[in-house]
N, C-alpha and C. Protein backbone atom coordinates (compact mmCIF):
# COMPACT_ATOMS: atom_id res chain seq x y z
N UNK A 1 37.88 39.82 2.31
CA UNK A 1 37.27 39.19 3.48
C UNK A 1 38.36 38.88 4.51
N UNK A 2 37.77 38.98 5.90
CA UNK A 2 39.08 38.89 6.78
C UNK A 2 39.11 37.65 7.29
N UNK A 3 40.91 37.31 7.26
CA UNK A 3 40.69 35.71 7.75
C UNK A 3 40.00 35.34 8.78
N UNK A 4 40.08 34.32 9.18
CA UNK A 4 38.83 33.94 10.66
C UNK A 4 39.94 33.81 11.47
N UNK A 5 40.61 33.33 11.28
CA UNK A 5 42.11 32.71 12.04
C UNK A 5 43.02 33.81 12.52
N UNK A 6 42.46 35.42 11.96
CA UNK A 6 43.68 36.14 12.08
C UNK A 6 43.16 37.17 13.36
N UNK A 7 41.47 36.77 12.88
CA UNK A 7 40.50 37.51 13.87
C UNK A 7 40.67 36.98 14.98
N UNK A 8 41.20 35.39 15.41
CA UNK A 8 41.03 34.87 16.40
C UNK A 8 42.30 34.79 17.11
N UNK A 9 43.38 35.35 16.37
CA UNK A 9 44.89 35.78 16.76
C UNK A 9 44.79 36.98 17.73
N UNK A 10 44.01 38.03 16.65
CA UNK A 10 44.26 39.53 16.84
C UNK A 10 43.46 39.60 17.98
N UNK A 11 42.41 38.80 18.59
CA UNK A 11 41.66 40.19 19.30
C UNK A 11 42.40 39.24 20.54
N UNK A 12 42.18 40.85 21.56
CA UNK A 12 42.37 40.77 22.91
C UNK A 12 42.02 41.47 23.74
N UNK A 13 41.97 41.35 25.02
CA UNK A 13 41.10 42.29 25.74
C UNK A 13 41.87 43.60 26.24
N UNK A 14 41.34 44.62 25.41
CA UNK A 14 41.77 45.72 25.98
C UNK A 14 41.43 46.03 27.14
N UNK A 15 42.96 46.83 27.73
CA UNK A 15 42.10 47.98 28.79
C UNK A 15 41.97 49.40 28.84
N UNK A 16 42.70 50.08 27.69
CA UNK A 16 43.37 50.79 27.33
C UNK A 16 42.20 51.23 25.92
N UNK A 17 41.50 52.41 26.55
CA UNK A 17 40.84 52.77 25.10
C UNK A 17 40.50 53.98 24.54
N UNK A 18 41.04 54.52 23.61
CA UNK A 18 40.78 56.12 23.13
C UNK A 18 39.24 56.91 23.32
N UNK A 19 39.60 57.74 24.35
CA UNK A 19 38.38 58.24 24.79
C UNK A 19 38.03 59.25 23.82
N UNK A 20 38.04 59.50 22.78
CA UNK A 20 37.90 60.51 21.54
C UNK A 20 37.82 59.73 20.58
N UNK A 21 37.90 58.43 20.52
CA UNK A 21 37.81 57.70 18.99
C UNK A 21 36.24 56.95 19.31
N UNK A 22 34.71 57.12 18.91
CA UNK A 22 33.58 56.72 19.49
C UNK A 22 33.31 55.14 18.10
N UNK A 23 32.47 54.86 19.06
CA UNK A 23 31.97 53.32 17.79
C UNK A 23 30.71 54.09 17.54
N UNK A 24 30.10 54.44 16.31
CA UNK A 24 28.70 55.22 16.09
C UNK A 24 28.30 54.25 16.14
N UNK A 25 26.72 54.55 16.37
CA UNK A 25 25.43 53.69 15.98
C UNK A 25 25.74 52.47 14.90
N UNK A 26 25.78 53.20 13.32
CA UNK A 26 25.93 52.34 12.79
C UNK A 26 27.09 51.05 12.92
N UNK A 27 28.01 51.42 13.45
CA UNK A 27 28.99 50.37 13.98
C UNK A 27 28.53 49.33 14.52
N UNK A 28 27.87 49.84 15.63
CA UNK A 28 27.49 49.29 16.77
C UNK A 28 26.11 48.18 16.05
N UNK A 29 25.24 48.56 15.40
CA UNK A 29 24.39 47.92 14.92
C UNK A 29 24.76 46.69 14.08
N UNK A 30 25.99 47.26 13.11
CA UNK A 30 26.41 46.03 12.01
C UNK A 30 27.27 44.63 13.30
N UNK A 31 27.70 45.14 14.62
CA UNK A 31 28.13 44.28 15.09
C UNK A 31 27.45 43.39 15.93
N UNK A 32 26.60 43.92 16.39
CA UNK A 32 25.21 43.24 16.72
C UNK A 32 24.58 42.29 16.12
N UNK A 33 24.02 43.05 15.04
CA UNK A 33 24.04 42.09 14.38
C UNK A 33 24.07 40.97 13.56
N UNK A 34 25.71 41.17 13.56
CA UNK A 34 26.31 39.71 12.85
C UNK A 34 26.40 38.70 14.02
N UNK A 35 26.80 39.62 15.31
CA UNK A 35 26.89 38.48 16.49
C UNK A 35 25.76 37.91 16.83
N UNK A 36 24.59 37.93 16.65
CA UNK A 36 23.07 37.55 17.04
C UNK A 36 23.05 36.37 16.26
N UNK A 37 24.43 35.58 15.60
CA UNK A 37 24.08 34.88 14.33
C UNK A 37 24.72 33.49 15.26
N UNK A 38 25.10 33.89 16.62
CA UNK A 38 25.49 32.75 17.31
C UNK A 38 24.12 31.76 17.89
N UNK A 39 24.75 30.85 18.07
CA UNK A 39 23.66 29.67 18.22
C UNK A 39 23.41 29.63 20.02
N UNK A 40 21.91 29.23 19.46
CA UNK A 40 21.89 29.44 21.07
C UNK A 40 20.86 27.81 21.16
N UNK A 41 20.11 27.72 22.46
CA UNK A 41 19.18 26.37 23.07
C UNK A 41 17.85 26.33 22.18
N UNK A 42 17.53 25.73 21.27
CA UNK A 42 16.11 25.56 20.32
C UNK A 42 15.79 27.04 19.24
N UNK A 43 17.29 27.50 19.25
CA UNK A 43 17.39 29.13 18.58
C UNK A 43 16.13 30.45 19.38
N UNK A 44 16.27 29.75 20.38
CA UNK A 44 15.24 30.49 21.55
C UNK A 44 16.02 32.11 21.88
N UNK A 45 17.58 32.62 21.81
CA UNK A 45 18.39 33.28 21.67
C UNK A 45 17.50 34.29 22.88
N UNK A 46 18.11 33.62 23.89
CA UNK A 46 17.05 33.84 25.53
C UNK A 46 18.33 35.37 25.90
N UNK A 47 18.31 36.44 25.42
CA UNK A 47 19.51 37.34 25.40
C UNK A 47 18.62 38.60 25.23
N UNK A 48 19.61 39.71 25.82
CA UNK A 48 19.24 41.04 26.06
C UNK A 48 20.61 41.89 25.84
N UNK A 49 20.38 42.99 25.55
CA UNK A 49 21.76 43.64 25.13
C UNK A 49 21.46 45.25 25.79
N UNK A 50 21.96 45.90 27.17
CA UNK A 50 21.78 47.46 27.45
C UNK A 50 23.26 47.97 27.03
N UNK A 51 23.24 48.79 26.06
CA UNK A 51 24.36 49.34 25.60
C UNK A 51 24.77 50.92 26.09
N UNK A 52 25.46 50.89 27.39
CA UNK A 52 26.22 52.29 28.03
C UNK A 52 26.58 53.12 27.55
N UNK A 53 25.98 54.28 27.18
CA UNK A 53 27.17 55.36 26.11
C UNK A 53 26.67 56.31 26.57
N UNK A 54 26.04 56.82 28.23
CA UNK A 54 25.98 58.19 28.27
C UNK A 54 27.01 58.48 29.42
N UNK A 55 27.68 59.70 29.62
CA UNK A 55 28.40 59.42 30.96
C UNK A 55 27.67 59.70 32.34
N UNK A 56 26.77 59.85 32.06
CA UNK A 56 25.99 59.70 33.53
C UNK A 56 25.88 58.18 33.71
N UNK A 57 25.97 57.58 32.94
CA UNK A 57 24.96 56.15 33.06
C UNK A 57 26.91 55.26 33.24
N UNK A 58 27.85 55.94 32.39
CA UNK A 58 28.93 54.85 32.80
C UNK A 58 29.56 55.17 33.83
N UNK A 59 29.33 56.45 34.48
CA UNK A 59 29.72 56.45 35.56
C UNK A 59 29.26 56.05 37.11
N UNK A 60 28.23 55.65 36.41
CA UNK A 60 26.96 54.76 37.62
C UNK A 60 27.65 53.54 37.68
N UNK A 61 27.70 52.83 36.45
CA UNK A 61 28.22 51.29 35.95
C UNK A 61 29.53 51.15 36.52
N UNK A 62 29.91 52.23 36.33
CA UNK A 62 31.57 52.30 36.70
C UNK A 62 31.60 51.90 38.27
N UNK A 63 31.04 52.37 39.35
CA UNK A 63 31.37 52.53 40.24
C UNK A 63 30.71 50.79 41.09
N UNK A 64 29.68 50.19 40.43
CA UNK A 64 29.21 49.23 40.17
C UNK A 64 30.39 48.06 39.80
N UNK A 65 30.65 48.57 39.27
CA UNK A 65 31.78 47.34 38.55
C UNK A 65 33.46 47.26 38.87
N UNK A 66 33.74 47.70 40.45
CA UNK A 66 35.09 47.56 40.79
C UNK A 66 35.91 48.68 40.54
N UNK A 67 35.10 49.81 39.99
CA UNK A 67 36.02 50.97 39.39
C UNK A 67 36.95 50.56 38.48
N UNK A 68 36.53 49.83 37.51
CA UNK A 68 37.14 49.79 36.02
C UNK A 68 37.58 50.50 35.56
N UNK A 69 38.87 51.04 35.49
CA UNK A 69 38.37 52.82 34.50
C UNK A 69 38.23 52.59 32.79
N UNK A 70 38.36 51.06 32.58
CA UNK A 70 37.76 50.98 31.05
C UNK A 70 36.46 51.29 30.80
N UNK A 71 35.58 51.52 31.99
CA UNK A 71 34.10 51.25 32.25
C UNK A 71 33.90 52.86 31.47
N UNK A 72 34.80 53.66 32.16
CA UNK A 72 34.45 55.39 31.71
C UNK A 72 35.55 55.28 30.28
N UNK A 73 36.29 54.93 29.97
CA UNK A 73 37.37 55.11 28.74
C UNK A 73 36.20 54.82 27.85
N UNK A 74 35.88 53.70 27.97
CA UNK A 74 35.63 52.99 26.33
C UNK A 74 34.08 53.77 25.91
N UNK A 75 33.72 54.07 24.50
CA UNK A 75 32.89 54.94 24.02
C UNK A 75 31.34 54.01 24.55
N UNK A 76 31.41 52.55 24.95
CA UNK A 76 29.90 52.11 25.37
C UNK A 76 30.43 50.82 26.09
N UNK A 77 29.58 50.49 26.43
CA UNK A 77 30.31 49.14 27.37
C UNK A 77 28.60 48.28 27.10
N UNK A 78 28.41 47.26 27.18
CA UNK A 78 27.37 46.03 27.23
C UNK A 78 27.23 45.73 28.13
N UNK A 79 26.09 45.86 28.40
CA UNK A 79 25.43 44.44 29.64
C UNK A 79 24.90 43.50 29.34
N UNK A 80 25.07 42.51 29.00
CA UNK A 80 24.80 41.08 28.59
C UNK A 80 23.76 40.62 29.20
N UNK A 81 22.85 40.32 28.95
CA UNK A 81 21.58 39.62 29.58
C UNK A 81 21.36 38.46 29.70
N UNK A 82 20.91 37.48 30.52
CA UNK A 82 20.23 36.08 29.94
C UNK A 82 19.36 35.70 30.89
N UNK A 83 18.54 35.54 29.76
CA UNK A 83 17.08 35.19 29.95
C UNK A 83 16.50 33.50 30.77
N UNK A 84 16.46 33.45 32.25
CA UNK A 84 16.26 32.44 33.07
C UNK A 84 15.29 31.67 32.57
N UNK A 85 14.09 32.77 31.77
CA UNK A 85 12.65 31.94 31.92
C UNK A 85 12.31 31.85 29.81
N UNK A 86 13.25 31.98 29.44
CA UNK A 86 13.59 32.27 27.81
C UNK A 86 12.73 31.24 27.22
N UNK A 87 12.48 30.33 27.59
CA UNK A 87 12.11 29.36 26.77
C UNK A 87 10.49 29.74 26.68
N UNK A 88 9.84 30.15 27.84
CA UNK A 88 8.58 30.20 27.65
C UNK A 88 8.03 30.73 26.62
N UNK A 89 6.75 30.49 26.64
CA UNK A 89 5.40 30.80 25.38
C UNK A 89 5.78 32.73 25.21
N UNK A 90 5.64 33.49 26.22
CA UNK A 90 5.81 34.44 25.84
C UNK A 90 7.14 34.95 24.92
N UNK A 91 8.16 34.04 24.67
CA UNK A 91 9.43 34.46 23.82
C UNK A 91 8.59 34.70 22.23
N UNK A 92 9.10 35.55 21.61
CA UNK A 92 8.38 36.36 20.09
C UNK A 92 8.68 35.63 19.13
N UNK A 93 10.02 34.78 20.01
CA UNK A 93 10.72 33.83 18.70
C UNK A 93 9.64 32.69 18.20
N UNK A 94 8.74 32.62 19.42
CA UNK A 94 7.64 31.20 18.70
C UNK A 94 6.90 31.55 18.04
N UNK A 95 6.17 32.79 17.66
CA UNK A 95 5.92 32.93 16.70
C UNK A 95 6.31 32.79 15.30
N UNK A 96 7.72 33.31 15.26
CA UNK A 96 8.56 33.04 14.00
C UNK A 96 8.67 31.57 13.61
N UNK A 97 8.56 31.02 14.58
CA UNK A 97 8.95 29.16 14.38
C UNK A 97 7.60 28.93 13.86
N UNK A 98 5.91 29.87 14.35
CA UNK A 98 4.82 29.13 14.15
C UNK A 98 4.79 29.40 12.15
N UNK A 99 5.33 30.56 11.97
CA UNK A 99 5.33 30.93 10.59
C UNK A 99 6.51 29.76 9.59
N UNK A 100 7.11 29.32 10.59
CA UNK A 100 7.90 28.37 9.47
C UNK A 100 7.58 27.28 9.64
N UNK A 101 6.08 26.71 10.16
CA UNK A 101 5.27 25.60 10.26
C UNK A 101 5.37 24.60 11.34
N UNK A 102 6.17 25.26 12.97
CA UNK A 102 5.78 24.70 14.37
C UNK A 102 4.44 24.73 14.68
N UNK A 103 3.63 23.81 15.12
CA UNK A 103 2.48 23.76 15.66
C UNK A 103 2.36 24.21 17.31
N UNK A 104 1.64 24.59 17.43
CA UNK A 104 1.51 25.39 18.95
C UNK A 104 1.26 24.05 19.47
N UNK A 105 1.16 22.77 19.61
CA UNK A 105 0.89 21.22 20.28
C UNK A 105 2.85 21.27 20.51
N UNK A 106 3.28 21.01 19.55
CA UNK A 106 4.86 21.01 19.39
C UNK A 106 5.87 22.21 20.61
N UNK A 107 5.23 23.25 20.56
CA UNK A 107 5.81 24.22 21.20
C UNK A 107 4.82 24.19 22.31
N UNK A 108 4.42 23.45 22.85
CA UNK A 108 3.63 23.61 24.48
C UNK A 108 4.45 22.66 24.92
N UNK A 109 5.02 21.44 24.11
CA UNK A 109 5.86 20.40 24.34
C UNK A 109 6.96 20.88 24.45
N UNK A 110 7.72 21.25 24.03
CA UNK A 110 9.30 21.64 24.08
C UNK A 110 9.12 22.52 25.32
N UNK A 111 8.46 23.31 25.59
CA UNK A 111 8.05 24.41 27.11
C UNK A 111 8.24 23.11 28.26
N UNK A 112 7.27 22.37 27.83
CA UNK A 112 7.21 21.13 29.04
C UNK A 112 8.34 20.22 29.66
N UNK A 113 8.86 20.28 28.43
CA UNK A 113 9.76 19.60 28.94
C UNK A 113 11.16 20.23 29.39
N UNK A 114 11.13 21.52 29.03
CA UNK A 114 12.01 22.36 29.03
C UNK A 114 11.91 22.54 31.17
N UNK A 115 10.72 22.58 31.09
CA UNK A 115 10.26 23.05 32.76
C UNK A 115 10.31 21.78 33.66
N UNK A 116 10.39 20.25 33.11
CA UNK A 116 10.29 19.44 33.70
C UNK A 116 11.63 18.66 33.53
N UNK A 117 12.22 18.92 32.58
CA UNK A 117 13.34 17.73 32.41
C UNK A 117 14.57 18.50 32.07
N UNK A 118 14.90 19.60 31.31
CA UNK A 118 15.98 20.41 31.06
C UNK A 118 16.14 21.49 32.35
N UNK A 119 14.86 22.53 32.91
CA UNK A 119 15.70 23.50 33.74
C UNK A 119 14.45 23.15 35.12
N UNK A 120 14.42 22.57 35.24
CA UNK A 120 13.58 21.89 36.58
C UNK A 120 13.96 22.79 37.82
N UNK A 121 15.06 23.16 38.11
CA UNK A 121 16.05 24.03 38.94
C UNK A 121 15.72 25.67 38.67
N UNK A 122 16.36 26.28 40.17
CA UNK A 122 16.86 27.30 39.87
C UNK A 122 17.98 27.77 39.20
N UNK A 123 18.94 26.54 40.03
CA UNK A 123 20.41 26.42 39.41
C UNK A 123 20.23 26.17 37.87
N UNK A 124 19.24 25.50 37.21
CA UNK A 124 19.57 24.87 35.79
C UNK A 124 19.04 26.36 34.57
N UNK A 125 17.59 26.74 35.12
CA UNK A 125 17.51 28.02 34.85
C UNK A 125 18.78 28.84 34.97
N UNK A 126 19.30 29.23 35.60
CA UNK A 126 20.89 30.17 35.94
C UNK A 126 21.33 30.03 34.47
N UNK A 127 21.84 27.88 34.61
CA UNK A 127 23.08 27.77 33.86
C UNK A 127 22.30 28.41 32.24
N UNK A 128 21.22 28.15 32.14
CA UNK A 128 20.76 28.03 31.05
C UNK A 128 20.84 29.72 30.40
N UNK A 129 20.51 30.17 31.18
CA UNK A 129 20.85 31.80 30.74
C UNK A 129 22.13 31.99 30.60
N UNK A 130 22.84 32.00 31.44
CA UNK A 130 24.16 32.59 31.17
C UNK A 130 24.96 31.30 30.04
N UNK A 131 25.21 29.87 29.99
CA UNK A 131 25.15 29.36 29.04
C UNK A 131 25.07 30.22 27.40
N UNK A 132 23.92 30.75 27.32
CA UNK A 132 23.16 30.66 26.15
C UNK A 132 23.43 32.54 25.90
N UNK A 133 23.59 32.89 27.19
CA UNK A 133 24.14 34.65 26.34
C UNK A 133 25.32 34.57 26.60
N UNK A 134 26.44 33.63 27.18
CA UNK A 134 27.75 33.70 26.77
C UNK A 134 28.18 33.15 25.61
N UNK A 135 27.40 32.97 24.79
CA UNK A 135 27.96 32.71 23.26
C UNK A 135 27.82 33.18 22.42
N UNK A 136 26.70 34.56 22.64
CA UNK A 136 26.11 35.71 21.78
C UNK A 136 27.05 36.76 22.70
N UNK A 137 27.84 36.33 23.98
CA UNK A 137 29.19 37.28 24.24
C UNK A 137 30.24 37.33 23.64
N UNK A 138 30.41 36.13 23.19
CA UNK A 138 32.05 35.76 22.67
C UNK A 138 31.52 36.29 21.14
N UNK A 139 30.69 36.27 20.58
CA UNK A 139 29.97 35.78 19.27
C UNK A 139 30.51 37.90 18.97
N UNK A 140 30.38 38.80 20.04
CA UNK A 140 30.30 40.36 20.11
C UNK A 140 31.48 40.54 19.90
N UNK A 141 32.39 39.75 20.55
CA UNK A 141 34.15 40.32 20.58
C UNK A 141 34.24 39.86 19.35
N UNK A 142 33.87 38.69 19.16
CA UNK A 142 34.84 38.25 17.35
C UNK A 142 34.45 39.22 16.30
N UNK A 143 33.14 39.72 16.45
CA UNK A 143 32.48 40.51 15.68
C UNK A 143 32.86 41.64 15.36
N UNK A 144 33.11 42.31 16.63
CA UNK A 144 33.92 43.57 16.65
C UNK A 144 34.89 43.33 16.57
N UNK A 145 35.87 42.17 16.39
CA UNK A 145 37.43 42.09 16.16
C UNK A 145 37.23 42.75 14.33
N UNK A 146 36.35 41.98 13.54
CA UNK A 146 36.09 41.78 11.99
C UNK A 146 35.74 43.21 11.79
N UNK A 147 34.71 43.95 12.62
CA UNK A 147 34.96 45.04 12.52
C UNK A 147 36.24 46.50 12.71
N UNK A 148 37.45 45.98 13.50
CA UNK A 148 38.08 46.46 13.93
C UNK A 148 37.91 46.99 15.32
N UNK A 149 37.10 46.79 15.95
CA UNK A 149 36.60 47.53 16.79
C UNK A 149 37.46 46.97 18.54
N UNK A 150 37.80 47.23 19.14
CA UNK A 150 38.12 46.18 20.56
C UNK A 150 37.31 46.24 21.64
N UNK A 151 37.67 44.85 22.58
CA UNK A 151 36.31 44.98 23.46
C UNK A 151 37.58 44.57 24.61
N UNK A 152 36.63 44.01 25.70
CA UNK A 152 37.11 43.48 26.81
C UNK A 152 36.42 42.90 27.95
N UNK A 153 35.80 41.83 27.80
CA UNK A 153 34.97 41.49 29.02
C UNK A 153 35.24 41.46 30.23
N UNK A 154 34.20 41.81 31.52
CA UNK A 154 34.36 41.43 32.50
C UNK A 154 33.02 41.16 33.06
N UNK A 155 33.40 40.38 34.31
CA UNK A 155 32.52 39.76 35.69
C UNK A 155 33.03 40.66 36.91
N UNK A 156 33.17 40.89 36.78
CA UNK A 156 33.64 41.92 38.16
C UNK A 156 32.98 43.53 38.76
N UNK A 157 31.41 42.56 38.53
CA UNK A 157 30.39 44.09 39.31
C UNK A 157 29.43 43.40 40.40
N UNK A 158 28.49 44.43 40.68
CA UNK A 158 27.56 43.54 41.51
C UNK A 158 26.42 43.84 41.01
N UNK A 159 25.80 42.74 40.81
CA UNK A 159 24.88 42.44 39.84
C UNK A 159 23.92 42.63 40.58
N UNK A 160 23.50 42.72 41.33
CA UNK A 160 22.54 42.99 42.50
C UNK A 160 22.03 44.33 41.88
N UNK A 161 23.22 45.68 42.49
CA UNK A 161 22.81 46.84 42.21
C UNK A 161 23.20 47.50 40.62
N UNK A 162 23.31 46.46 39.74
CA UNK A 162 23.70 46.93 38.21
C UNK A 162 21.78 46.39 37.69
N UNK A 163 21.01 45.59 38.25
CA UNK A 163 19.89 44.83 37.75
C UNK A 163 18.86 46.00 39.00
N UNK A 164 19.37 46.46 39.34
CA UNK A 164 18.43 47.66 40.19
C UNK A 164 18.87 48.98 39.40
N UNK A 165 20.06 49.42 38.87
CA UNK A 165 20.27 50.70 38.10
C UNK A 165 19.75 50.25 36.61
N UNK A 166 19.58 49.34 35.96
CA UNK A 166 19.19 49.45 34.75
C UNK A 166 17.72 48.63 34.86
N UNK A 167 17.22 48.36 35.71
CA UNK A 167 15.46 47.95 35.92
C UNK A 167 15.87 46.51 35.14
N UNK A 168 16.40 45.66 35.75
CA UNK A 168 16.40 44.47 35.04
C UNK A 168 15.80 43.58 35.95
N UNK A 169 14.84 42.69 34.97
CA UNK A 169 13.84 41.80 35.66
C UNK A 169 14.30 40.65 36.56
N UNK A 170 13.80 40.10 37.66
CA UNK A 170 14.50 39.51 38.45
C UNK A 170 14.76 37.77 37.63
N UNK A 171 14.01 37.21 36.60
CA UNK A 171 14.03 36.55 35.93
C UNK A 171 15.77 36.04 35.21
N UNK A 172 16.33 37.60 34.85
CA UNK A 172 17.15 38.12 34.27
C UNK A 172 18.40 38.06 34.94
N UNK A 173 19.43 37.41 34.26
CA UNK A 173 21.20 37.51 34.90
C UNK A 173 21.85 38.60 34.55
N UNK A 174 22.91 39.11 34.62
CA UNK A 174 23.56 39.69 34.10
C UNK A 174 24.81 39.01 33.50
N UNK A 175 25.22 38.41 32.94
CA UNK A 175 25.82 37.46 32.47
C UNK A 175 27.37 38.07 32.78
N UNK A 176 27.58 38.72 31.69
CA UNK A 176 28.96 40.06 31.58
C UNK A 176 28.69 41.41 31.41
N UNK A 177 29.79 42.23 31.29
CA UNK A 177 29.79 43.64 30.79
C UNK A 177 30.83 43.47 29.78
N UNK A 178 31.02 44.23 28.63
CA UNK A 178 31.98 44.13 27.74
C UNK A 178 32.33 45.65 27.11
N UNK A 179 33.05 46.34 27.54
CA UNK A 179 33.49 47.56 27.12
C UNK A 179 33.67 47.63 25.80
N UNK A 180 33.67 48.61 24.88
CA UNK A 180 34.06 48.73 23.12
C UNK A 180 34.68 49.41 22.90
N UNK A 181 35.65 49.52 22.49
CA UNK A 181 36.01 51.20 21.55
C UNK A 181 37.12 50.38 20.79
N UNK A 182 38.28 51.49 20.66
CA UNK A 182 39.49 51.57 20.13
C UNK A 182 40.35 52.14 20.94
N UNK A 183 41.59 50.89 20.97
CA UNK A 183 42.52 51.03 21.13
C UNK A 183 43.14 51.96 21.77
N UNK A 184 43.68 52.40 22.71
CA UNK A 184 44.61 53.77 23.25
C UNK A 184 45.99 53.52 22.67
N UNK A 185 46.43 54.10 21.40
CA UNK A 185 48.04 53.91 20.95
C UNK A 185 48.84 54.37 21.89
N UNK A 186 48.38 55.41 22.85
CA UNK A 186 49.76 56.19 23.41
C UNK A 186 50.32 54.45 24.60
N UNK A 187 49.07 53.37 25.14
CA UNK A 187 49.29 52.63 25.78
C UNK A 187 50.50 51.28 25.12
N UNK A 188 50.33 50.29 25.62
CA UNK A 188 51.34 48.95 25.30
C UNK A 188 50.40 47.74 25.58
N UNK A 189 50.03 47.05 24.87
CA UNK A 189 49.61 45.56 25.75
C UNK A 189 50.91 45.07 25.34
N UNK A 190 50.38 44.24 27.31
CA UNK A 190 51.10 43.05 27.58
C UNK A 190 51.26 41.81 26.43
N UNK A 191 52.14 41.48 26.31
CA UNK A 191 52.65 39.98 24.83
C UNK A 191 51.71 38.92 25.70
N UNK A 192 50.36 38.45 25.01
CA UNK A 192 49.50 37.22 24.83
C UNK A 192 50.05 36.73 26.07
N UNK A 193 49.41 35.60 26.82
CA UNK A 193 50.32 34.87 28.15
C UNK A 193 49.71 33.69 27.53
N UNK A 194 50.53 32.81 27.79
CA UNK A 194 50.15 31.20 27.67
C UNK A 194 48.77 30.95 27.36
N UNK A 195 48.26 29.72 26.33
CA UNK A 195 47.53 29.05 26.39
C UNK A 195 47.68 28.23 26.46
N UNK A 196 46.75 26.93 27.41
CA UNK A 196 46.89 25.67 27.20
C UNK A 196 46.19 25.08 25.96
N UNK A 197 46.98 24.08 25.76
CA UNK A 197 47.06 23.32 24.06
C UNK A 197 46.61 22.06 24.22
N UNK A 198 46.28 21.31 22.71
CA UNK A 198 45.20 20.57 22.67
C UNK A 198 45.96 19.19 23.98
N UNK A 199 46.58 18.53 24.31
CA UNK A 199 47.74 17.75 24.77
C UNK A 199 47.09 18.24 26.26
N UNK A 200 47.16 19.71 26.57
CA UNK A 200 47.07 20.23 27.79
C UNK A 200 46.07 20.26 28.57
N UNK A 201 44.51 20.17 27.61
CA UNK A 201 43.23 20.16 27.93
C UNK A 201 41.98 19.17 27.48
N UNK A 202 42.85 18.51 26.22
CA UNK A 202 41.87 17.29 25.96
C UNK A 202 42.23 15.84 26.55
N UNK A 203 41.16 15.39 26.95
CA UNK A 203 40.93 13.74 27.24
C UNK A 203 40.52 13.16 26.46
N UNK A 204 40.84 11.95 26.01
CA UNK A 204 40.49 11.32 24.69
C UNK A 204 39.55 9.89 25.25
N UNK A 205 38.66 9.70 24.80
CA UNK A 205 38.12 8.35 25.35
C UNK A 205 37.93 7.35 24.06
């Protein structure tokens, strides 16, 4: 079993990725989902996953996203989803909750208050999506670290015309993109740069 600590050493964001070494299906599936095992708002897991692997389609993304050229290197890249309006009755997950003995009185309540007191906003809707699929993001890199696999996130497209090329509902963020593959050996990463430490970022009350 691989340490947790060594996974959280090792990974880093590539940019640099062997365009001949591919992540198959099955890869791609076992990393999925172990990462789906991240916690999300009432386990509502308000998330969407479009996974890039044709080159017509990354070279659309590509040009979308700042001209990355990890966007065309890496064998698939992610579009991260999150779900603005997740909580509602139509999520599939309430069913699963009604089978482990939620009452539909209980779950009209948690909706209610979800709409009146948690995301009342547009802004709170926003946070609440991207919130809640950036932890089923981070949840993908560690995953694929355990797998061996490397990733590399970014924010740097326009989400405008990436949610018009892949028909994404206006409900819907695009949270990140996260490229996959392996490694380019012939390349070098840069040596880790600073982190700030516990002294550097905690307040104690």
């Amino acid at each position: 079993m691989k340490d947790l600590k060594k996974i959280f050493e090792e990974r880093r964001s590539v940019k640099f990725f062997d365009k001949d070494k591919k992540v198959d299906d099955e890869m791609l599936s076992e990393i999925i989902n172990l990462a789906t095992l991240a916690p999300s708002s009432f386990n509502l897991q308000p998330w969407e996953i479009i996974a890039v692997k044709t080159e017509e389609y990354k070279k659309v993304l590509h040009d979308e996203a700042c001209k990355q050229p990890k966007v065309l290197n890496a064998p698939i890249t992610l579009i991260i989803i999150g779900n603005k309006k997740g909580y509602l009755r139509e999520n599939p997950i309430w069913e699963e909750k009604i089978k482990l003995g939620l009452t539909e009185e209980k779950i009209q309540g948690i909706i209610g208050y979800s709409e009146k007191n948690l995301y009342p906003t547009e802004e709170k809707k926003t946070a609440f999506a991207a919130r809640n699929s950036s932890l089923l993001a981070m949840s993908i890199m560690y995953a694929a670290k355990y797998h061996g696999v490397d990733t590399h996130p970014m924010i740097g497209f326009n989400e405008d015309k990436v949610k018009e090329i892949f028909n994404i509902d206006e409900n819907k963020i695009v949270t990140m993109i996260i490229s996959m593959g392996y490694f380019d050996e012939s390349n070098q990463l840069k040596p880790r740069e600073k982190r700030f430490n516990y002294d550097e970022i905690v307040k104690e009350y």
